[in-house]
Structure formats: C-alpha cells, structure tokens
N, C-alpha and C. Protein backbone atom coordinates (compact mmCIF):
# COMPACT_ATOMS: atom_id res chain seq x y z
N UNK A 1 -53.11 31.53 23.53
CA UNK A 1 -53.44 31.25 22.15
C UNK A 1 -52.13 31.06 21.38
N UNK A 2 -51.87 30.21 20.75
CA UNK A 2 -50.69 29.90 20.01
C UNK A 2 -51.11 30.84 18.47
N UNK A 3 -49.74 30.28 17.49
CA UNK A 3 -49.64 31.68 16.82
C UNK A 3 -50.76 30.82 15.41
N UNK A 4 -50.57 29.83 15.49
CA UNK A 4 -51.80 29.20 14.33
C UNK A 4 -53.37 29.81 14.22
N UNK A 5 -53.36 29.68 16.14
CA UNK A 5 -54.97 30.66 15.97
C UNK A 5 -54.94 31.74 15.97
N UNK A 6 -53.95 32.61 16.49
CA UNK A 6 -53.36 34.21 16.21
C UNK A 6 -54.03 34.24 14.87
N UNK A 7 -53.41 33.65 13.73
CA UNK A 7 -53.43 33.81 12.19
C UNK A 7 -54.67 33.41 11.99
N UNK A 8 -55.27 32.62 12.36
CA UNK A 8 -56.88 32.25 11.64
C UNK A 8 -57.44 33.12 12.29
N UNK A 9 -57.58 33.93 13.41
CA UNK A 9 -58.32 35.02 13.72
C UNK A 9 -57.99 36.17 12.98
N UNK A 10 -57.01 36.52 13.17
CA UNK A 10 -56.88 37.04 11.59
C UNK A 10 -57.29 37.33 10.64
N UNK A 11 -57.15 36.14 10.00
CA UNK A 11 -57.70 36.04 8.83
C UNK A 11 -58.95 35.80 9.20
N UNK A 12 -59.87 35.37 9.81
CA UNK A 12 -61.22 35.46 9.53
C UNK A 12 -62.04 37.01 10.15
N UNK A 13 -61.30 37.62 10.67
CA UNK A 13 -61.73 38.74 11.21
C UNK A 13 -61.65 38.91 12.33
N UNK A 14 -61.11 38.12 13.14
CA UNK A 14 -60.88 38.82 14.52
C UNK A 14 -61.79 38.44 15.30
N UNK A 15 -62.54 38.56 16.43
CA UNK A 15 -63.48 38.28 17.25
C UNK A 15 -64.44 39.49 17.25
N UNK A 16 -63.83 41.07 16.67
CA UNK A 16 -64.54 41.82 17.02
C UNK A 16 -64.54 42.49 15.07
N UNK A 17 -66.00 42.64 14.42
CA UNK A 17 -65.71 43.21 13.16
C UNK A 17 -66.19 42.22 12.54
N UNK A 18 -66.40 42.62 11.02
CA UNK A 18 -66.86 41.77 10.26
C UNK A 18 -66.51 41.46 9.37
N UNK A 19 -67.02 40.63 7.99
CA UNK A 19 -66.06 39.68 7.58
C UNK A 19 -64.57 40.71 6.63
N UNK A 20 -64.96 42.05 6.71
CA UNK A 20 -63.95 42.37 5.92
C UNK A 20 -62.68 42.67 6.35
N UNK A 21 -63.24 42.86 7.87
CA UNK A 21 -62.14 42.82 8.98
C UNK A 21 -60.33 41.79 8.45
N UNK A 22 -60.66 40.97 8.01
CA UNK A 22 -59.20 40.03 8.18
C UNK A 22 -59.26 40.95 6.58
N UNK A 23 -59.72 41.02 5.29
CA UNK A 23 -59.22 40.99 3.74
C UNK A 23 -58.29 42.46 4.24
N UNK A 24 -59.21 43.77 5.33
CA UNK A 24 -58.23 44.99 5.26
C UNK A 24 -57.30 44.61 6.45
N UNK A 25 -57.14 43.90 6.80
CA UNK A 25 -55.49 43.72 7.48
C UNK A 25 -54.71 43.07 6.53
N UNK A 26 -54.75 42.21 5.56
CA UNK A 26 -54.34 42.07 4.65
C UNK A 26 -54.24 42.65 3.65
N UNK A 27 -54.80 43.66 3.65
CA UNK A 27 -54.53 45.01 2.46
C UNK A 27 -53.65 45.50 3.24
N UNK A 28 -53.70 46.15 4.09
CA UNK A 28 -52.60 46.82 4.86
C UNK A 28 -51.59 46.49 4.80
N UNK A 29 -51.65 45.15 5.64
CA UNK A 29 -50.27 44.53 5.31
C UNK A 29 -49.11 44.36 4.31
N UNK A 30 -49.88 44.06 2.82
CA UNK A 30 -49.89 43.87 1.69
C UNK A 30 -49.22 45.13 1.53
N UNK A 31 -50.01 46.34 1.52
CA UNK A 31 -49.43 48.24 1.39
C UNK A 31 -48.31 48.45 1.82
N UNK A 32 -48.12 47.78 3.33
CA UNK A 32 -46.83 47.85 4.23
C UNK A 32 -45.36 47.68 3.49
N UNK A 33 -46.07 46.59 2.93
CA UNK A 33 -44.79 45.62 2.21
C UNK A 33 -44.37 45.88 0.91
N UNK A 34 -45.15 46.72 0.34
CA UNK A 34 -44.93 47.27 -0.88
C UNK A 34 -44.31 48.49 -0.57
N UNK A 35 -44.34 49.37 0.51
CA UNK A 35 -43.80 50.89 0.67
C UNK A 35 -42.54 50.47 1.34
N UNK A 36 -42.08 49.40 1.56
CA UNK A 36 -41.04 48.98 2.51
C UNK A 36 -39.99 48.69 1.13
N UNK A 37 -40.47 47.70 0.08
CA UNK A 37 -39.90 47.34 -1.21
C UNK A 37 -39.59 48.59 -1.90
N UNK A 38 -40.38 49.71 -1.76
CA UNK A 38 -40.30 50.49 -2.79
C UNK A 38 -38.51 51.43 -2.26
N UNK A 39 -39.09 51.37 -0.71
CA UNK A 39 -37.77 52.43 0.05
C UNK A 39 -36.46 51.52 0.29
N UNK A 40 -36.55 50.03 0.16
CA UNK A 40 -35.58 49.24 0.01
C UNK A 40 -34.68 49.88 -1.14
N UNK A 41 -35.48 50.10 -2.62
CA UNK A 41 -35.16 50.07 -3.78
C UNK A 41 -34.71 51.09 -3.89
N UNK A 42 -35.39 52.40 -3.15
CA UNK A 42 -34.66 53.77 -3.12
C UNK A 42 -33.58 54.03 -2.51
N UNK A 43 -33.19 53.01 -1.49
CA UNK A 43 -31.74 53.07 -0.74
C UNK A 43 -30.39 51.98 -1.44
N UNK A 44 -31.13 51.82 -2.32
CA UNK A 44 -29.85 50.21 -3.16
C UNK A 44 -29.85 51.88 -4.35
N UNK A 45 -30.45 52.45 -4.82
CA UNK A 45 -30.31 53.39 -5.61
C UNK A 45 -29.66 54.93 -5.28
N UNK A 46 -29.30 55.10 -3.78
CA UNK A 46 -29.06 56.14 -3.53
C UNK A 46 -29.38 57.45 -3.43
N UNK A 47 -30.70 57.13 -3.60
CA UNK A 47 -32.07 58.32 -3.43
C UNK A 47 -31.97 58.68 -2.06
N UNK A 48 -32.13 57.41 -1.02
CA UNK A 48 -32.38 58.06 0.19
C UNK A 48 -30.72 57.17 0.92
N UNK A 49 -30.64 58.06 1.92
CA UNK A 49 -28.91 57.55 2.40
C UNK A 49 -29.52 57.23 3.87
N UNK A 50 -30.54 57.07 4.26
CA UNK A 50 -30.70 56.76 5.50
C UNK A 50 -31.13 54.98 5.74
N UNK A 51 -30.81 54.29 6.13
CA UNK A 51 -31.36 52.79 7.01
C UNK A 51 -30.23 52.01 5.77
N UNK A 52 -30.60 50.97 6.01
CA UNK A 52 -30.21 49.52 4.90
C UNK A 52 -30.45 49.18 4.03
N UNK A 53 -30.29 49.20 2.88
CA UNK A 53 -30.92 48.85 1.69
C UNK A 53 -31.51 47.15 2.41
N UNK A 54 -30.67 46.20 2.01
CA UNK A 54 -30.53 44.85 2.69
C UNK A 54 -32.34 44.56 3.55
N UNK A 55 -31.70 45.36 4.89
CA UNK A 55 -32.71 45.27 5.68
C UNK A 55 -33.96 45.23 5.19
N UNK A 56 -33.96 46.55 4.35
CA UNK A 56 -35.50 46.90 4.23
C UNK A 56 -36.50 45.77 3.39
N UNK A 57 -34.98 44.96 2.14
CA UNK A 57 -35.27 44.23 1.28
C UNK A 57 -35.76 42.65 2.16
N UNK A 58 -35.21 42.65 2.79
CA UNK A 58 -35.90 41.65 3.96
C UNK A 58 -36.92 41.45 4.80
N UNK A 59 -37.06 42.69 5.17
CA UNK A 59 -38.37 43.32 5.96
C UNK A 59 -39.74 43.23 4.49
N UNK A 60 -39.52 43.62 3.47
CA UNK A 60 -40.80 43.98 2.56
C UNK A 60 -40.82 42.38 1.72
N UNK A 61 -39.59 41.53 2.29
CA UNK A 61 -40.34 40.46 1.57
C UNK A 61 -40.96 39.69 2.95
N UNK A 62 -40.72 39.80 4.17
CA UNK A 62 -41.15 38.94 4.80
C UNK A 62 -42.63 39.99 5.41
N UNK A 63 -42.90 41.03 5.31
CA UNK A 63 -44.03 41.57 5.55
C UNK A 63 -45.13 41.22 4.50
N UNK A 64 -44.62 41.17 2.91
CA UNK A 64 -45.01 40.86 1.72
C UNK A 64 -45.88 39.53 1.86
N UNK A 65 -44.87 38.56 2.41
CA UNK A 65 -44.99 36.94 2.93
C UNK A 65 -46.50 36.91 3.88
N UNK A 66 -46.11 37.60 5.24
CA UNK A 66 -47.35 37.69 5.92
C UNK A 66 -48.52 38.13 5.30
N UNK A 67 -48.49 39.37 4.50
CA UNK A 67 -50.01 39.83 3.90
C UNK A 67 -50.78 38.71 2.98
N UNK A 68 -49.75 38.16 2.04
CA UNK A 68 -50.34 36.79 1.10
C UNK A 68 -50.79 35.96 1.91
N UNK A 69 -50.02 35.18 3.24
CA UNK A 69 -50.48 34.24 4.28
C UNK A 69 -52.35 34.62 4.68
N UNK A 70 -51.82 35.90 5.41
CA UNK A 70 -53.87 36.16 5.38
C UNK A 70 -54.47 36.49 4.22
N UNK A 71 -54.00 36.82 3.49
CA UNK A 71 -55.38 37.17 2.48
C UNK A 71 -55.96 35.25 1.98
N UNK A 72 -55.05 34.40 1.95
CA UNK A 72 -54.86 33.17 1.14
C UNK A 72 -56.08 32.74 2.52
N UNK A 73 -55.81 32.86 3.63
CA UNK A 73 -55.94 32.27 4.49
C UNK A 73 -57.97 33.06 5.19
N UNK A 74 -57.87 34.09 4.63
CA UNK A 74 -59.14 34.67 4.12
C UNK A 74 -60.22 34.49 3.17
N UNK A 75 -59.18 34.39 2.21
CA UNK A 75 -59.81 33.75 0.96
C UNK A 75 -61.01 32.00 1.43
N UNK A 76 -59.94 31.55 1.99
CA UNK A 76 -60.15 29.65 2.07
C UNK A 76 -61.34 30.17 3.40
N UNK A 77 -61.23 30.71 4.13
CA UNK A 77 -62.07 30.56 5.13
C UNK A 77 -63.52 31.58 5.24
N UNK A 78 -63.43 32.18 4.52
CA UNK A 78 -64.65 33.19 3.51
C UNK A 78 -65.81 32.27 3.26
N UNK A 79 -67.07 32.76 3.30
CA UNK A 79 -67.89 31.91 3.08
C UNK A 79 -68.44 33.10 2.05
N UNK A 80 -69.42 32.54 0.83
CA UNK A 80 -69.96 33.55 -0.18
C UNK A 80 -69.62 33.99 -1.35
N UNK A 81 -69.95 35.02 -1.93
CA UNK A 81 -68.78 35.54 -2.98
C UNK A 81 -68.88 36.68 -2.48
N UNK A 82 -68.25 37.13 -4.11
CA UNK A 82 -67.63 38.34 -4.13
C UNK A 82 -69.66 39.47 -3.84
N UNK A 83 -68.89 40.87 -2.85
CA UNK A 83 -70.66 41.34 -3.05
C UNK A 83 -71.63 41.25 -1.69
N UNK A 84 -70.86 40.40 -1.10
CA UNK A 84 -71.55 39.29 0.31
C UNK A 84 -71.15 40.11 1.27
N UNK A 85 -70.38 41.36 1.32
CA UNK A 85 -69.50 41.79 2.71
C UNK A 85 -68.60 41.06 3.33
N UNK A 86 -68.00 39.91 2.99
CA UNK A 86 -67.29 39.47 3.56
C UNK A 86 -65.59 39.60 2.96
N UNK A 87 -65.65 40.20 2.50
CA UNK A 87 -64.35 40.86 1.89
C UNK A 87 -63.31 39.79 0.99
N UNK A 88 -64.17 39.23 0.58
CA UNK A 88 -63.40 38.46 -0.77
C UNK A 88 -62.87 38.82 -1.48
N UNK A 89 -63.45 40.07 -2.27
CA UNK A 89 -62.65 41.06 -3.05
C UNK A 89 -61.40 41.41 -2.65
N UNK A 90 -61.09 42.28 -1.64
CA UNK A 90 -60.49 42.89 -0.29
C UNK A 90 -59.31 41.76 -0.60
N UNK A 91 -59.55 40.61 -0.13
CA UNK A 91 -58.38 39.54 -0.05
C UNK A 91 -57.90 39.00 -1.40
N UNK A 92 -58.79 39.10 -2.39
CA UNK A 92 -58.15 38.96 -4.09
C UNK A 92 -57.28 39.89 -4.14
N UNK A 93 -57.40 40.98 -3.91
CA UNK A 93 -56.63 42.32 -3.99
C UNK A 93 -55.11 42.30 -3.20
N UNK A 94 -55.28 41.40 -1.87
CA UNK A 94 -54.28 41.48 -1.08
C UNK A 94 -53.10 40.59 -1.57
N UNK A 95 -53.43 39.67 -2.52
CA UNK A 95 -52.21 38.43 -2.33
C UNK A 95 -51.82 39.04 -3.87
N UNK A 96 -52.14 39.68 -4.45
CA UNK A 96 -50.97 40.10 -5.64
C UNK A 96 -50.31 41.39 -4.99
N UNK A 97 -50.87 42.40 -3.76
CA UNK A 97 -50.07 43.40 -3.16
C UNK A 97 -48.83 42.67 -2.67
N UNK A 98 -48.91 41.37 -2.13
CA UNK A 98 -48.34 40.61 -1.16
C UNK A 98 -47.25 40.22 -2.05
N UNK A 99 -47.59 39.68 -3.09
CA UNK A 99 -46.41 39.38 -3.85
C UNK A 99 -45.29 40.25 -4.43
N UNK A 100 -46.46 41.35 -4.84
CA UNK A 100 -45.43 42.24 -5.15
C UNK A 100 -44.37 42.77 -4.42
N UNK A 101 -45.11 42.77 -2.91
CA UNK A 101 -43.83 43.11 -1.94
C UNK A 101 -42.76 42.50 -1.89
N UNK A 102 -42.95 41.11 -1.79
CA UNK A 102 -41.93 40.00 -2.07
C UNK A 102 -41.03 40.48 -3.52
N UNK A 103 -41.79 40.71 -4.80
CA UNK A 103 -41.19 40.70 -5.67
C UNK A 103 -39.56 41.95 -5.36
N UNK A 104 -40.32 43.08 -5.01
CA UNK A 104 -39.97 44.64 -4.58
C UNK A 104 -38.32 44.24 -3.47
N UNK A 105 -39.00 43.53 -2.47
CA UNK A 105 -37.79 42.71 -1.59
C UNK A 105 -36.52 42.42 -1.95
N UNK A 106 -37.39 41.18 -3.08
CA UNK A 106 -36.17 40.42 -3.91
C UNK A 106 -35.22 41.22 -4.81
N UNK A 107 -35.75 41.66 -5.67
CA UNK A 107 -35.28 43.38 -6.17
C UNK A 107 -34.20 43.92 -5.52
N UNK A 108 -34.27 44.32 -4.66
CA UNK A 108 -33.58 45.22 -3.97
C UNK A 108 -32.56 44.63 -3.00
N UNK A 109 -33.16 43.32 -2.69
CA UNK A 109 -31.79 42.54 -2.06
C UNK A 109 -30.84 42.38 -3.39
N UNK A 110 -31.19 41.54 -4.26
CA UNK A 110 -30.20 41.24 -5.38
C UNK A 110 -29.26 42.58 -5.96
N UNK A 111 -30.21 43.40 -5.88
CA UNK A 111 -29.21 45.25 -6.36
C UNK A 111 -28.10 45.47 -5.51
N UNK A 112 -28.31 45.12 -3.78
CA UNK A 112 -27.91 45.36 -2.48
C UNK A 112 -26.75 44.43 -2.99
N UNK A 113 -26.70 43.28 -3.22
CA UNK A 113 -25.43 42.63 -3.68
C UNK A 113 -24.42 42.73 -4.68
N UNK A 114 -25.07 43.29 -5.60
CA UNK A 114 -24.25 43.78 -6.98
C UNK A 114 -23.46 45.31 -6.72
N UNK A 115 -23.93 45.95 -5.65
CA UNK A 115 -23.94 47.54 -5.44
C UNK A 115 -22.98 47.73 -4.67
N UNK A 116 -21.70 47.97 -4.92
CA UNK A 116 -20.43 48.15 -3.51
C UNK A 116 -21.10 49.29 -3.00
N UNK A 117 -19.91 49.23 -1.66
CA UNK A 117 -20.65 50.86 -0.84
C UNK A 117 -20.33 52.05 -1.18
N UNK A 118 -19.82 52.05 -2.67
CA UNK A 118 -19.62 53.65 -3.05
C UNK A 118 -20.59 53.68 -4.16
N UNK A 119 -21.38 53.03 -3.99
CA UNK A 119 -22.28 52.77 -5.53
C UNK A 119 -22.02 52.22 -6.66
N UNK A 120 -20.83 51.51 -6.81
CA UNK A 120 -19.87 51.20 -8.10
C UNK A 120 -20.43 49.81 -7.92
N UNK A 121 -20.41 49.43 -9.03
CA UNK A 121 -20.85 47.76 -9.42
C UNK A 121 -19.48 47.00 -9.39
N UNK A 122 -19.73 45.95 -8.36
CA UNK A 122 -18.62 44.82 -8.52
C UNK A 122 -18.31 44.19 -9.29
N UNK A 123 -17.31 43.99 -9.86
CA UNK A 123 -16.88 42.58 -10.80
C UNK A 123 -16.53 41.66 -10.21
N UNK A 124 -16.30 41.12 -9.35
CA UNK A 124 -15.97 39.82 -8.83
C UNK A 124 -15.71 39.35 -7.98
C-alpha cells in the first residue's frame, strides 16, 4: 500500500471501526502536536533544560501538519452531517488543534533563534 492510501484509510477510518475512527486519530494527533508546541515553548523559555527547543518546534509543527492533513481529509470524505456518527464534529475540532500546533511550532522555533545558549537575546 503506498502512503496516499495509508492516509485515506486514515482518514476515513481505517478498515476496522467506524466513521469516527479517522476524526479521533486526528484529534490525537492534533493533541500530540499541541503538547509537543507547548514543551518546545517551555524549553526556548528555560522551564525545562532537557531535549531541544528547535527540535521539538519542528516535531509539533510537522505533527500539527499531519493532524490538519486527516482531519481535512476526513472532513472531504465524510458522508452526512454533523450528529450522523461519522465524526464530522471530531474532525472540525481537529484542524484548528492542528493549526495550533503549527502555530505553537512556529513560536518556539522563532524564540529558539532570537535566544543564545545562555538565555541572553542576540543583537546581531
């Protein structure tokens, strides 16, 4: 299986489960990427001294990236509305988590650059 149908199974739920199956992997995902942004932000801040600021800010936007991909990709392939069990809601919910992760990412990379490694802000 190549990775195109990987993702539409996915997003439509998988082979096994039902339709809300793909909106909560995309919540998840979405969650992932927001707790990843948040600990990015706590390590560009010096709260926590353990991993990469950088990294993490990379990791929560490209996890961020994936959760929007399925929920979007949930959304379009959803049949019904909202109410139907098929987790439309579920996937409305997922692509502003998704972004935010991205947002959270971006955040914390841009801090990661301004932030020398003693915590002192660069001038130039």
């Amino acid at each position: 299986m190549n990775a195109t149908g990987v993702v539409t199974a996915a997003a439509e739920g998988g082979i096994i489960g039902d339709g809300r199956t793909g909106a909560n992997l995309a919540l998840g995902v979405g969650l992932v990427g927001v707790a990843l942004g948040w600990l990015a932000l706590a390590r560009v801040a010096g709260r926590i001294s353990a991993g990469n600021a950088r990294t993490g800010a990379l990791s929560a936007m490209a996890v961020g990236l994936a959760g929007t991909v399925l929920a979007v990709l949930h959304l379009a392939t959803s049949n019904g509305g909202p109410g139907t069990g098929n987790g439309l809601v579920g996937a409305i919910v997922a692509v502003p988590l998704g972004l935010l992760a991205i947002g959270l990412g971006r955040r914390a990379l841009t801090r990661s650059r301004t932030v020398g490694t003693r915590g002192t802000v660069r001038t130039g």
